[in-house]
N, C-alpha and C. Protein backbone atom coordinates (compact mmCIF):
# COMPACT_ATOMS: atom_id res chain seq x y z
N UNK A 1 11.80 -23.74 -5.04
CA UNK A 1 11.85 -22.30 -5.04
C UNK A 1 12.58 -21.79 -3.79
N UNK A 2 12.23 -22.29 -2.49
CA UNK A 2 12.51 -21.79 -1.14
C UNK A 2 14.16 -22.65 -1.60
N UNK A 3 14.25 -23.72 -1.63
CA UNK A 3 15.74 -24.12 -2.28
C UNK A 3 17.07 -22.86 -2.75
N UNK A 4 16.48 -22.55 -3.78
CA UNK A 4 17.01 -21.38 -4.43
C UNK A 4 17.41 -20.13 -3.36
N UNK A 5 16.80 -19.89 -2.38
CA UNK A 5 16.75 -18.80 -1.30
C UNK A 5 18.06 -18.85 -0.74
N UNK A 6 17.50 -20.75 0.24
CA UNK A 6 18.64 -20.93 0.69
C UNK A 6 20.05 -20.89 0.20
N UNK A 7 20.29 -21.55 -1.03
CA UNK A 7 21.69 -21.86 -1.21
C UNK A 7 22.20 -20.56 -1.90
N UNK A 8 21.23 -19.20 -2.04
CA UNK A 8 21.59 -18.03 -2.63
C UNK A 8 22.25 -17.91 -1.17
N UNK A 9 21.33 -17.50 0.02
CA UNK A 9 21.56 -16.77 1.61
C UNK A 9 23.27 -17.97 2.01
N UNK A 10 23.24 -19.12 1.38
CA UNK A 10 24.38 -19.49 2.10
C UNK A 10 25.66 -19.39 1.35
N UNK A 11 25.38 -18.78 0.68
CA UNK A 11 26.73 -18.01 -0.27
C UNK A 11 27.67 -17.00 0.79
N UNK A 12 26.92 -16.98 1.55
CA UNK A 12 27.34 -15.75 2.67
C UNK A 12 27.43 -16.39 3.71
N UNK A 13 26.49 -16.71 4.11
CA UNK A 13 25.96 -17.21 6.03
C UNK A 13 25.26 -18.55 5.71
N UNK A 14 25.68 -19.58 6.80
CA UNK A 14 25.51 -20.94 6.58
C UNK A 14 23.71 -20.57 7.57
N UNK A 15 22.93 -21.38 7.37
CA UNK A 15 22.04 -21.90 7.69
C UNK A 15 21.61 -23.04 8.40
N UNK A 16 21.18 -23.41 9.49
CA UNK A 16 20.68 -24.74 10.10
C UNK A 16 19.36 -25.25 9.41
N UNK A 17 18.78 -26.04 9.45
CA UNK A 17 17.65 -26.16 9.19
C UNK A 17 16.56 -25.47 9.82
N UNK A 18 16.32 -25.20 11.01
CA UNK A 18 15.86 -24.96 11.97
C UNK A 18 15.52 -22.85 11.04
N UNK A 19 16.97 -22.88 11.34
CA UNK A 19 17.42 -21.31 10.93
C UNK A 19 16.59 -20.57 9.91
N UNK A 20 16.74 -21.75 8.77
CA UNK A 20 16.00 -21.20 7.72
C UNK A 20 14.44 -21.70 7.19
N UNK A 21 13.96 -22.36 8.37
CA UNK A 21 12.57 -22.70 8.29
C UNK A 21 12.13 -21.00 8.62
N UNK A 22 12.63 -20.59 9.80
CA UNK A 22 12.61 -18.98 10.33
C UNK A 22 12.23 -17.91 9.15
N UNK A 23 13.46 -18.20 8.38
CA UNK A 23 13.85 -17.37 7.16
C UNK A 23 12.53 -17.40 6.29
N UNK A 24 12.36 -18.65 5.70
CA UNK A 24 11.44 -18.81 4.68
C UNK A 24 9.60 -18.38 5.02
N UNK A 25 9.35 -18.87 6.70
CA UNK A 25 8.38 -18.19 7.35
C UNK A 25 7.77 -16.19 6.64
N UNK A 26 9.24 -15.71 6.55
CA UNK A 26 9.06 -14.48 6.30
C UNK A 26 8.61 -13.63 4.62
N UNK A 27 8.69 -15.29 3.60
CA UNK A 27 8.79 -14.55 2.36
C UNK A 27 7.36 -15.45 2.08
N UNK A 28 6.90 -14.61 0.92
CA UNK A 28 6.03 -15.03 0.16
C UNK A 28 6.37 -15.48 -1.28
N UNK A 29 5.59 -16.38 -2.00
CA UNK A 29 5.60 -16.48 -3.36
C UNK A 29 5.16 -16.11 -4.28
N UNK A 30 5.50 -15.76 -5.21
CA UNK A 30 4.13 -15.25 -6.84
C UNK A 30 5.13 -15.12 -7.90
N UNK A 31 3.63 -15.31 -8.83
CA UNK A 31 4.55 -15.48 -10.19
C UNK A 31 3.43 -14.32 -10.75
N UNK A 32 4.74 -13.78 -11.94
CA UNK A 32 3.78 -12.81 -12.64
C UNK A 32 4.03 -13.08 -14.37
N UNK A 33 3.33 -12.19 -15.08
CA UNK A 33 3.26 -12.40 -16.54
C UNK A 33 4.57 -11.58 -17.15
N UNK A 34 4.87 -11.57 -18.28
CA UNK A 34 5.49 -10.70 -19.09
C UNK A 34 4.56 -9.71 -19.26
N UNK A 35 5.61 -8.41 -19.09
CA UNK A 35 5.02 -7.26 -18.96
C UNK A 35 3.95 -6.79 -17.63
N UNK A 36 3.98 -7.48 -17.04
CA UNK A 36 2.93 -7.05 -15.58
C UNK A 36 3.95 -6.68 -14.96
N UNK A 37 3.40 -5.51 -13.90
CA UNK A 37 4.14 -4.39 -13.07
C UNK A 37 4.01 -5.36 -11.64
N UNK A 38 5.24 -5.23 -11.17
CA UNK A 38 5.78 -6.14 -9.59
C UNK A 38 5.28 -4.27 -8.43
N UNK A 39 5.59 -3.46 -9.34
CA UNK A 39 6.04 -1.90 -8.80
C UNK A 39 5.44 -1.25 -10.11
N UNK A 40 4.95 0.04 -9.33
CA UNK A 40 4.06 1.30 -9.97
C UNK A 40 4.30 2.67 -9.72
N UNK A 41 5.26 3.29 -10.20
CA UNK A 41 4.98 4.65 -10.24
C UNK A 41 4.02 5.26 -9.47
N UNK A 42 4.25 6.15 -8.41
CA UNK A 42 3.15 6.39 -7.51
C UNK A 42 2.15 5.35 -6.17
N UNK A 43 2.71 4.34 -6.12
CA UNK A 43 2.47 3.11 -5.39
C UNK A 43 3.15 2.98 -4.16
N UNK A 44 2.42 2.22 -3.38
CA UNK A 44 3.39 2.01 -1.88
C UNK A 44 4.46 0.92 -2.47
N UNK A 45 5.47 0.70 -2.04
CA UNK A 45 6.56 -0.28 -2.22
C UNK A 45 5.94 -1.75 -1.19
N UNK A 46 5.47 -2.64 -1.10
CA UNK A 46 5.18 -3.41 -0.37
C UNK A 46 6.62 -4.89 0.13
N UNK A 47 7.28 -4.54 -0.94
CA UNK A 47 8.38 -6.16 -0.85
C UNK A 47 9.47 -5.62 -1.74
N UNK A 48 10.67 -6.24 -1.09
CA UNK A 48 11.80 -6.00 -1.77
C UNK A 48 11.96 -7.74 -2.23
N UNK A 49 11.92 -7.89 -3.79
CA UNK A 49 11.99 -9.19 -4.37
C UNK A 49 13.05 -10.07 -4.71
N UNK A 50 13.16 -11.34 -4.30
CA UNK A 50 14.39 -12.11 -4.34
C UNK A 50 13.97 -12.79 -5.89
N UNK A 51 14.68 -12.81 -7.11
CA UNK A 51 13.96 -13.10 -8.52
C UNK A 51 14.23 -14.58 -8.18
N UNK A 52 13.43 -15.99 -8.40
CA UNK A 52 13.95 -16.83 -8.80
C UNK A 52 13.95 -17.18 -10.04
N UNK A 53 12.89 -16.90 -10.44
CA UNK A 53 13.20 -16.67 -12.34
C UNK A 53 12.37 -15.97 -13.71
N UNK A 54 13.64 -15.37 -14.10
CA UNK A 54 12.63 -14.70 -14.88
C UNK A 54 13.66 -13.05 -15.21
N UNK A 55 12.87 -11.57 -15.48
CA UNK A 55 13.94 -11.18 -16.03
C UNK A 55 13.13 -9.76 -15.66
N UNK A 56 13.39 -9.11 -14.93
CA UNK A 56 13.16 -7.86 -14.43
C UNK A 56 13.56 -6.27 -14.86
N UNK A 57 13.19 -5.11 -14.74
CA UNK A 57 13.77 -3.62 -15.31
C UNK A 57 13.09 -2.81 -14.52
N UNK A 58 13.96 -2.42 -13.81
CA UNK A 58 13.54 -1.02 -13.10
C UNK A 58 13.69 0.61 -13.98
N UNK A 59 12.19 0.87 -13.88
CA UNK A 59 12.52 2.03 -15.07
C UNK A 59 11.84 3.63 -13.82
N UNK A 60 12.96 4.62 -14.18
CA UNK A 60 12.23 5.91 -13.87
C UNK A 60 11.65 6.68 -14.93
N UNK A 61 11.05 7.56 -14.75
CA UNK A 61 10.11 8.36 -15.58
C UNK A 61 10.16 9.55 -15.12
N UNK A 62 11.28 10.58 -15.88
CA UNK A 62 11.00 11.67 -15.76
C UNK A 62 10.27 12.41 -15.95
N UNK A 63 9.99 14.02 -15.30
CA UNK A 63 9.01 14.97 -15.85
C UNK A 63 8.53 15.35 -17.16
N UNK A 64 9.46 14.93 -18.68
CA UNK A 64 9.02 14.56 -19.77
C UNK A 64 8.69 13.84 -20.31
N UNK A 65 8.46 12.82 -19.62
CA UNK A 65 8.18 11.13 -19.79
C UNK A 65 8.99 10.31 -20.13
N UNK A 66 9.92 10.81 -20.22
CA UNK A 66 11.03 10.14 -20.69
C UNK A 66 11.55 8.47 -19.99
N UNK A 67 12.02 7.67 -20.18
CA UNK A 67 11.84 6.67 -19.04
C UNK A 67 13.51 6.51 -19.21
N UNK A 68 14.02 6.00 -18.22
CA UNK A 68 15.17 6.00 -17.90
C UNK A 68 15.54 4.45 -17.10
N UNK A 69 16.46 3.41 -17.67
CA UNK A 69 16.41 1.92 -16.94
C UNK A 69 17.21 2.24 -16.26
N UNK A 70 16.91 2.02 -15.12
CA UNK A 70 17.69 2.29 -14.05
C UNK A 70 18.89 0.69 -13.56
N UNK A 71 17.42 -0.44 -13.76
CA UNK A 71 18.66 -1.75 -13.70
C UNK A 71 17.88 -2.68 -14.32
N UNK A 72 18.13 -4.04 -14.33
CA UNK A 72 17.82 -5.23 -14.89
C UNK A 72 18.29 -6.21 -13.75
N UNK A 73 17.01 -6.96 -13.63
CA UNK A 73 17.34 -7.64 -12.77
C UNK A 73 17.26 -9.37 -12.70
N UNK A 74 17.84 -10.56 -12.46
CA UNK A 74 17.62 -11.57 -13.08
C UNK A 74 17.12 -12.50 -11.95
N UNK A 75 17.67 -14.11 -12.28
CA UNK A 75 17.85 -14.87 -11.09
C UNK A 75 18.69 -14.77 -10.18
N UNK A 76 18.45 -14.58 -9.04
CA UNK A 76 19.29 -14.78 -7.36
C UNK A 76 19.60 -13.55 -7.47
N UNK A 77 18.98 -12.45 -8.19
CA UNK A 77 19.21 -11.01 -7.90
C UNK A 77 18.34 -10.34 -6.58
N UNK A 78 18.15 -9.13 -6.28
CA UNK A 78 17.13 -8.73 -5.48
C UNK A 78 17.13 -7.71 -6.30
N UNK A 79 15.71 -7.02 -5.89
CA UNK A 79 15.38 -5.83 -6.98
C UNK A 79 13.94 -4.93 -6.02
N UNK A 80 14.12 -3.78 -6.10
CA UNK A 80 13.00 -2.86 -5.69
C UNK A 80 12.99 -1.52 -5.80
N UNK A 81 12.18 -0.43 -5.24
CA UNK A 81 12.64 0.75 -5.16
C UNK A 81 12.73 0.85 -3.83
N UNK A 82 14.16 1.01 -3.38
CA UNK A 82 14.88 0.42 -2.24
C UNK A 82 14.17 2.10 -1.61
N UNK A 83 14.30 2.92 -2.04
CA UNK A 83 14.28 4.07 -0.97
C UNK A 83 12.88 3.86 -0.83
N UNK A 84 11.76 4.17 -1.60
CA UNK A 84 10.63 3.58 -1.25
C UNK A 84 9.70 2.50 -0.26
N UNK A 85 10.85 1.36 -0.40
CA UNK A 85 10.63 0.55 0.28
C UNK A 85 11.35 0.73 1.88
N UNK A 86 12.31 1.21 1.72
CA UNK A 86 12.48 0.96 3.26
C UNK A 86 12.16 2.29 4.06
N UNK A 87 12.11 3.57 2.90
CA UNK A 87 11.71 4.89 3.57
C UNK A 87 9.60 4.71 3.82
N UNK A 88 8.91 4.04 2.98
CA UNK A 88 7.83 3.51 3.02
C UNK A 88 7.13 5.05 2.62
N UNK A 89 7.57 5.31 1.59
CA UNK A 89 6.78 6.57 0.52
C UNK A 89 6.52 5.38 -0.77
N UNK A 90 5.84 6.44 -1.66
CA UNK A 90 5.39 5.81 -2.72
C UNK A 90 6.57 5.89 -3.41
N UNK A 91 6.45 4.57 -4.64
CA UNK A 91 7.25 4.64 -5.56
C UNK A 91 7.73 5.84 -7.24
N UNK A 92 9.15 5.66 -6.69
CA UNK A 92 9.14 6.78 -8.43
C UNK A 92 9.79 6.04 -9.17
N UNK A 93 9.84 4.87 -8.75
CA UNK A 93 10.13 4.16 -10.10
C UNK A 93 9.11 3.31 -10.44
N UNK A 94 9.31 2.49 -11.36
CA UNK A 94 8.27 1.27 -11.97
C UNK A 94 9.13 -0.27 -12.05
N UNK A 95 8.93 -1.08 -11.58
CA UNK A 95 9.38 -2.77 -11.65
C UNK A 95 8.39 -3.58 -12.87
N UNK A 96 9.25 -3.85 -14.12
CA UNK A 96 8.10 -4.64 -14.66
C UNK A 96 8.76 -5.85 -15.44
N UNK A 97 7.52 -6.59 -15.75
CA UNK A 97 8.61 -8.29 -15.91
C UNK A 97 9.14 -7.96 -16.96
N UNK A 98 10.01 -8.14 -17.84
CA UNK A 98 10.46 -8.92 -18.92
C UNK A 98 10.25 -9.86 -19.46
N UNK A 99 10.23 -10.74 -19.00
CA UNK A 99 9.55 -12.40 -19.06
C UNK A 99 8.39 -12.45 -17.54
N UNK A 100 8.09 -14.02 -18.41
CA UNK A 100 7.48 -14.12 -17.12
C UNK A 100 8.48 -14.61 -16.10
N UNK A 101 7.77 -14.63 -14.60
CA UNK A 101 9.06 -13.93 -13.60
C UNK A 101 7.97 -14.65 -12.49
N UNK A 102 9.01 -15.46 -11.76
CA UNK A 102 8.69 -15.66 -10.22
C UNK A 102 9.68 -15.48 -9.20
N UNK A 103 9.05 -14.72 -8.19
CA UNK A 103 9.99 -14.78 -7.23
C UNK A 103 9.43 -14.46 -5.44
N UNK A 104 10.31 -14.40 -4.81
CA UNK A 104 10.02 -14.44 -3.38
C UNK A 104 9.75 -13.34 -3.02
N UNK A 105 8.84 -12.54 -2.30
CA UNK A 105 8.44 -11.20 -1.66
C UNK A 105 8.93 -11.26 -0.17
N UNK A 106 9.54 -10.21 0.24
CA UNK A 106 9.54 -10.13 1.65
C UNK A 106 9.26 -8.35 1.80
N UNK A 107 8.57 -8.70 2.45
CA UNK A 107 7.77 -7.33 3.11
C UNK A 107 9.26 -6.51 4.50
N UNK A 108 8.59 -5.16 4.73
CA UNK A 108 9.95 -4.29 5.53
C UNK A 108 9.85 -4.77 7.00
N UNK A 109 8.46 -5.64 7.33
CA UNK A 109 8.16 -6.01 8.61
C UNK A 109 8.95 -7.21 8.90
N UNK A 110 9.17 -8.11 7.75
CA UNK A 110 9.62 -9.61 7.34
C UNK A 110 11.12 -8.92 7.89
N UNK A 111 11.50 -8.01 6.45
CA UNK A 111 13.10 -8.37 6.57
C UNK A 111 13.34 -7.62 8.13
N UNK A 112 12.54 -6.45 9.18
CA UNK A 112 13.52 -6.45 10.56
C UNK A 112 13.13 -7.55 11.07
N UNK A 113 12.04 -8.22 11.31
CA UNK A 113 11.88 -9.64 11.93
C UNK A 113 12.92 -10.46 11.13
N UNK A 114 13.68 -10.65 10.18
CA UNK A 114 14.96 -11.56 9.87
C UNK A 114 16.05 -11.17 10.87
N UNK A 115 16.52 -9.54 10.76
CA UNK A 115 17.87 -8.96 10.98
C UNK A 115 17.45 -8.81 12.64
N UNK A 116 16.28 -8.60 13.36
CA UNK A 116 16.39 -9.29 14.65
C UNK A 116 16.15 -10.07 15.46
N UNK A 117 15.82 -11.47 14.51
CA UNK A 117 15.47 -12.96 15.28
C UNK A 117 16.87 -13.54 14.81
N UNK A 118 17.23 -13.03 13.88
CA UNK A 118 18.81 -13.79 13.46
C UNK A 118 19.90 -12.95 12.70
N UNK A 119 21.03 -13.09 13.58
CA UNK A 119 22.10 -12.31 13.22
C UNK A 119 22.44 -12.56 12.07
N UNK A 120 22.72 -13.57 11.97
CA UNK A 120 23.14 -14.10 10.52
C UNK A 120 22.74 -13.35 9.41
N UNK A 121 20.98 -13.35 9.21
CA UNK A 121 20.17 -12.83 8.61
C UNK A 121 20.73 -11.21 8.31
N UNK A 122 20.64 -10.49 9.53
CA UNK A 122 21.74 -9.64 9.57
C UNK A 122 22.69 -9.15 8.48
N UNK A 123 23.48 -10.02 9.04
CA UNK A 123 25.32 -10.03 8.11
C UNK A 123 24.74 -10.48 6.89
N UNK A 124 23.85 -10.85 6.47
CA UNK A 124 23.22 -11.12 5.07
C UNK A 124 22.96 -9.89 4.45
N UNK A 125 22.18 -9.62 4.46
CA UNK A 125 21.70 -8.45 4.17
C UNK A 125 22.40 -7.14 3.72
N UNK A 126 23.57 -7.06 5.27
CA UNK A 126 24.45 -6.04 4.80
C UNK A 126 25.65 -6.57 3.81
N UNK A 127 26.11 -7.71 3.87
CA UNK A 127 26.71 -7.70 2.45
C UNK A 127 26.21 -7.56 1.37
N UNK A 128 24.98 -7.96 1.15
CA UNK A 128 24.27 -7.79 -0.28
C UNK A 128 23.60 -6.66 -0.32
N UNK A 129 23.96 -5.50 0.51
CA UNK A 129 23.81 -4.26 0.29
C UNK A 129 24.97 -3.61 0.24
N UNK A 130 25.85 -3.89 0.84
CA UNK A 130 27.66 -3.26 0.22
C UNK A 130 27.91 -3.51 -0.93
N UNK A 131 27.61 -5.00 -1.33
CA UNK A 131 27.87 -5.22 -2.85
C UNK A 131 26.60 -4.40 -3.80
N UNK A 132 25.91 -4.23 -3.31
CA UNK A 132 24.86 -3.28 -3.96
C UNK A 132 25.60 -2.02 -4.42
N UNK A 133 25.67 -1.38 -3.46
CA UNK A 133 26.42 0.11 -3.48
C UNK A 133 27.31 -0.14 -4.31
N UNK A 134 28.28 -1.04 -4.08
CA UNK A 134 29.86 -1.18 -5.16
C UNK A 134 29.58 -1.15 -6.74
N UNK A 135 28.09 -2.07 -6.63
CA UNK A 135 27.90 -2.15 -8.31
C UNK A 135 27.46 -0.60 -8.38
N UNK A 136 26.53 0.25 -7.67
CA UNK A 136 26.01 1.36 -7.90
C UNK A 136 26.92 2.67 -7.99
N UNK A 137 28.19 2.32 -7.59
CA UNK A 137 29.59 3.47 -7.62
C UNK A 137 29.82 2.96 -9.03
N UNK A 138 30.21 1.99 -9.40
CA UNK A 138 30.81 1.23 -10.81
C UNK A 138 29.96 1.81 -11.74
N UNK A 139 28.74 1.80 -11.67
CA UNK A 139 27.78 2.47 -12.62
C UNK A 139 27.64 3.73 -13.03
N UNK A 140 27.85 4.32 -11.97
CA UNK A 140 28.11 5.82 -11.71
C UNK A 140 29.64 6.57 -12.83
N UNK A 141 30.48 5.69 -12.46
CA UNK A 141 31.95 5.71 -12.69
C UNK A 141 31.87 5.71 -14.42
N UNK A 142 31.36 4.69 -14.56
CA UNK A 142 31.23 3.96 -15.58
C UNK A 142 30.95 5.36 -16.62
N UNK A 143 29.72 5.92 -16.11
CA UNK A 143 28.39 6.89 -16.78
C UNK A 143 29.63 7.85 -17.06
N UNK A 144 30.45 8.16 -16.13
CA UNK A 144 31.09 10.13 -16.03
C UNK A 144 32.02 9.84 -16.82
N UNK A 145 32.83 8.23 -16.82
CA UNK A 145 34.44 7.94 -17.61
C UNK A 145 34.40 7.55 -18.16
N UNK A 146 33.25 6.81 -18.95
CA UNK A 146 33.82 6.19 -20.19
C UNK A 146 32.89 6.60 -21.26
N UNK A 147 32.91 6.28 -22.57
CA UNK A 147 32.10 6.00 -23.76
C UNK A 147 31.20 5.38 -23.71
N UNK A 148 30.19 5.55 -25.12
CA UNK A 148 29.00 4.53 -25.11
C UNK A 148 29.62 3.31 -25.51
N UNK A 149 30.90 2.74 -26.53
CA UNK A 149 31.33 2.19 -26.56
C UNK A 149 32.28 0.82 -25.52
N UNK A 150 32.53 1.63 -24.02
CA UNK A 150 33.33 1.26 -23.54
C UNK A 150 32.32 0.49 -22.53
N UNK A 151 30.84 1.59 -22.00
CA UNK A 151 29.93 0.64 -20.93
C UNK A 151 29.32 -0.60 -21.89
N UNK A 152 29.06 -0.25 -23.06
CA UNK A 152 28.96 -1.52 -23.58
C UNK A 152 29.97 -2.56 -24.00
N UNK A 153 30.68 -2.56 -23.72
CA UNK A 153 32.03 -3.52 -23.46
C UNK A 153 32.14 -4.39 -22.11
N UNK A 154 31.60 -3.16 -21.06
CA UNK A 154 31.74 -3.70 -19.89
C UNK A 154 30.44 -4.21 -19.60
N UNK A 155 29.15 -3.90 -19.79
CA UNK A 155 28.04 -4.79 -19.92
C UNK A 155 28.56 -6.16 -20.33
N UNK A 156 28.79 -6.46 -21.50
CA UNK A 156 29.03 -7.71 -22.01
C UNK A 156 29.81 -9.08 -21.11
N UNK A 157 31.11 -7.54 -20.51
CA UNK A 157 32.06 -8.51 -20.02
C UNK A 157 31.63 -8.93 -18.44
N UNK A 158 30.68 -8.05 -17.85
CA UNK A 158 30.19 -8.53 -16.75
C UNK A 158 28.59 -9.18 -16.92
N UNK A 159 27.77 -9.01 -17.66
CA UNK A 159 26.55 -9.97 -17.57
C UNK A 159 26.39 -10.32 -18.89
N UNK A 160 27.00 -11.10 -19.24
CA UNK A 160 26.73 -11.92 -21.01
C UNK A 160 25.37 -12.53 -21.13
N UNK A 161 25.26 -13.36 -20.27
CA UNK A 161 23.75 -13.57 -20.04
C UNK A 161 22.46 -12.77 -20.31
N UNK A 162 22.91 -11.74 -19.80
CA UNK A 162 21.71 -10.73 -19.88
C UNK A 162 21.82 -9.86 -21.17
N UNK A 163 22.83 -9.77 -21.94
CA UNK A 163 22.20 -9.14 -23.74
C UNK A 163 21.86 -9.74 -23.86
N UNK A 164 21.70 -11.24 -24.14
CA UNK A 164 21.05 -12.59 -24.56
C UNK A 164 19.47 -12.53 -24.23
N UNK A 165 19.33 -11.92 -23.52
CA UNK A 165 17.68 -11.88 -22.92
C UNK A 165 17.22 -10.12 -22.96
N UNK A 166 17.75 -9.21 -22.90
CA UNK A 166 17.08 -7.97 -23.19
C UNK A 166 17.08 -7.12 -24.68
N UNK A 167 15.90 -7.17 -24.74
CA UNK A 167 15.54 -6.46 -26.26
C UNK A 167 17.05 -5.05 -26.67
N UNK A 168 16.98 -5.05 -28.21
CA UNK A 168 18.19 -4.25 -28.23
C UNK A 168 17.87 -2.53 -28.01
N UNK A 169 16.64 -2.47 -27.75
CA UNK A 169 16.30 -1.16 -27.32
C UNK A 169 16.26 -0.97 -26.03
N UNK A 170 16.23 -1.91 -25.46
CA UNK A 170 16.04 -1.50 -23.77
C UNK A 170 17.81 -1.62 -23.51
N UNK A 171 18.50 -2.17 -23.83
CA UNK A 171 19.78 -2.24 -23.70
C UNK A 171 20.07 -0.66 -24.21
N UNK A 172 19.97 -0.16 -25.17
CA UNK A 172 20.43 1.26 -25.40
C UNK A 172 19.80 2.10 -24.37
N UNK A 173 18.65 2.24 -23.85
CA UNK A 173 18.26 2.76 -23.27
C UNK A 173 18.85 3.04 -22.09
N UNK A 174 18.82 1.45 -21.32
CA UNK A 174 19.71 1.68 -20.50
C UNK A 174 21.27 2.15 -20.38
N UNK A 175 21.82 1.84 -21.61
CA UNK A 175 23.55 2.30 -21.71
C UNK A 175 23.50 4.06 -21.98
N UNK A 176 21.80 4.40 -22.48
CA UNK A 176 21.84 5.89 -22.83
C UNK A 176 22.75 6.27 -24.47
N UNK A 177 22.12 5.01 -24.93
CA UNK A 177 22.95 5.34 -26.44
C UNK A 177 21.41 5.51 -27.33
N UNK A 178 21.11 5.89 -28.61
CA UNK A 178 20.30 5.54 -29.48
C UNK A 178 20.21 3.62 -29.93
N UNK A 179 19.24 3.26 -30.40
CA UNK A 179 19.41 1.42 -30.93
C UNK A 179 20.40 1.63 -31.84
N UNK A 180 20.26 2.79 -32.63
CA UNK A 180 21.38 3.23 -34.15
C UNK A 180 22.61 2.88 -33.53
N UNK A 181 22.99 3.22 -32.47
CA UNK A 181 24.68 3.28 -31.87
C UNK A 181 24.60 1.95 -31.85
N UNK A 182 23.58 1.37 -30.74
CA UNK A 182 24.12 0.31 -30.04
C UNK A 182 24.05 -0.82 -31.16
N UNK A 183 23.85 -0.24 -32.36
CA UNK A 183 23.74 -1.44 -33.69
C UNK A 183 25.12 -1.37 -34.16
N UNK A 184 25.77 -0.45 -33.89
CA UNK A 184 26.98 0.16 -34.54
C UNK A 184 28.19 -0.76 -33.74
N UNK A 185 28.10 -0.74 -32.16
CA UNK A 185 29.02 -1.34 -31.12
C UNK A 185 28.25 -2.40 -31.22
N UNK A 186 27.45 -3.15 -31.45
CA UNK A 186 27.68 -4.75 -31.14
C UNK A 186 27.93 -5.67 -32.21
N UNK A 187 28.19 -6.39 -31.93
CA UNK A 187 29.09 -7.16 -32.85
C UNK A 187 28.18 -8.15 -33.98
């Protein structure tokens, strides 16, 4: 499991042994069920989660109840309600498994004890939060310029993996089509 951490973190920044005994000190483990909540609507945010496996959905819930997927999240992803968690208010979104799902917890105390016992740790972090943002402009972009037709094109062509594993209603949901459409565009 701690395996998986590492050779995710050295995609970026190499590691000593030493380095990432440090690292791993800071996370915890757990596994949860299908359908059990990681994150709760109205909840403190406690850990921003590194997935090692398993299949995640961050959903909001508007004032009509409406629920809204905000993302999907898999293996060697990270996933939370980032403003929650690092602003340390309660959550307005909800995290809940898909499958069953294990992965690494690191708490907001963990990750500044990473970014100031080790630089590295650091420069970690902020790349996989630039690339965060980039996917979160793309999404954005995506929503204002194209069709229901066209984000589901680009779903496909960037995570194939993941129609393969999310129900065909949560996929519309998230693309913001009816299941009727998204029966219509897939193949």
């Amino acid at each position: 499991m701690y395996e998986q951490l590492r050779a995710h973190i050295e995609k970026i920044v190499e590691l000593t042994d030493s380095e990432f005994l440090f690292v791993s000190e800071h996370f915890v483990a757990k596994k949860f069920k299908k359908h059990q909540f990681l994150i709760q609507e109205g909840e403190q945010v406690k850990y921003h989660y590194f997935i090692i496996s398993g299949l995640l959905k961050l959903v909001y819930t508007d004032d009509t109840g409406k629920q809204h997927i905000v993302s999907f999240a898999m293996e060697d992803w990270w996933e939370s309600d980032f403003y929650a968690f690092y602003m340390q208010t309660t959550a307005t979104m909800s995290l809940e498994c898909l499958e069953d799902t294990e992965v690494l917890c690191l708490s907001l105390d963990g990750y500044k004890a990473l970014c100031d016992g080790l630089q590295k740790m650091e420069r970690f972090f902020l790349e996989k939060a630039n690339f965060g943002f980039l996917g979160a402009q793309r999404r954005i972009i995506s929503w204002l310029t194209s069709n229901a037709k066209e984000r589901y094109e680009q779903l496909l062509k960037q995570y194939p993996a993941l129609i393969q594993r999310v129900p065909k209603s949560q996929l519309a949901a998230y693309l913001g089509v009816s299941r009727e459409t998204l029966s219509r565009l897939s193949p």
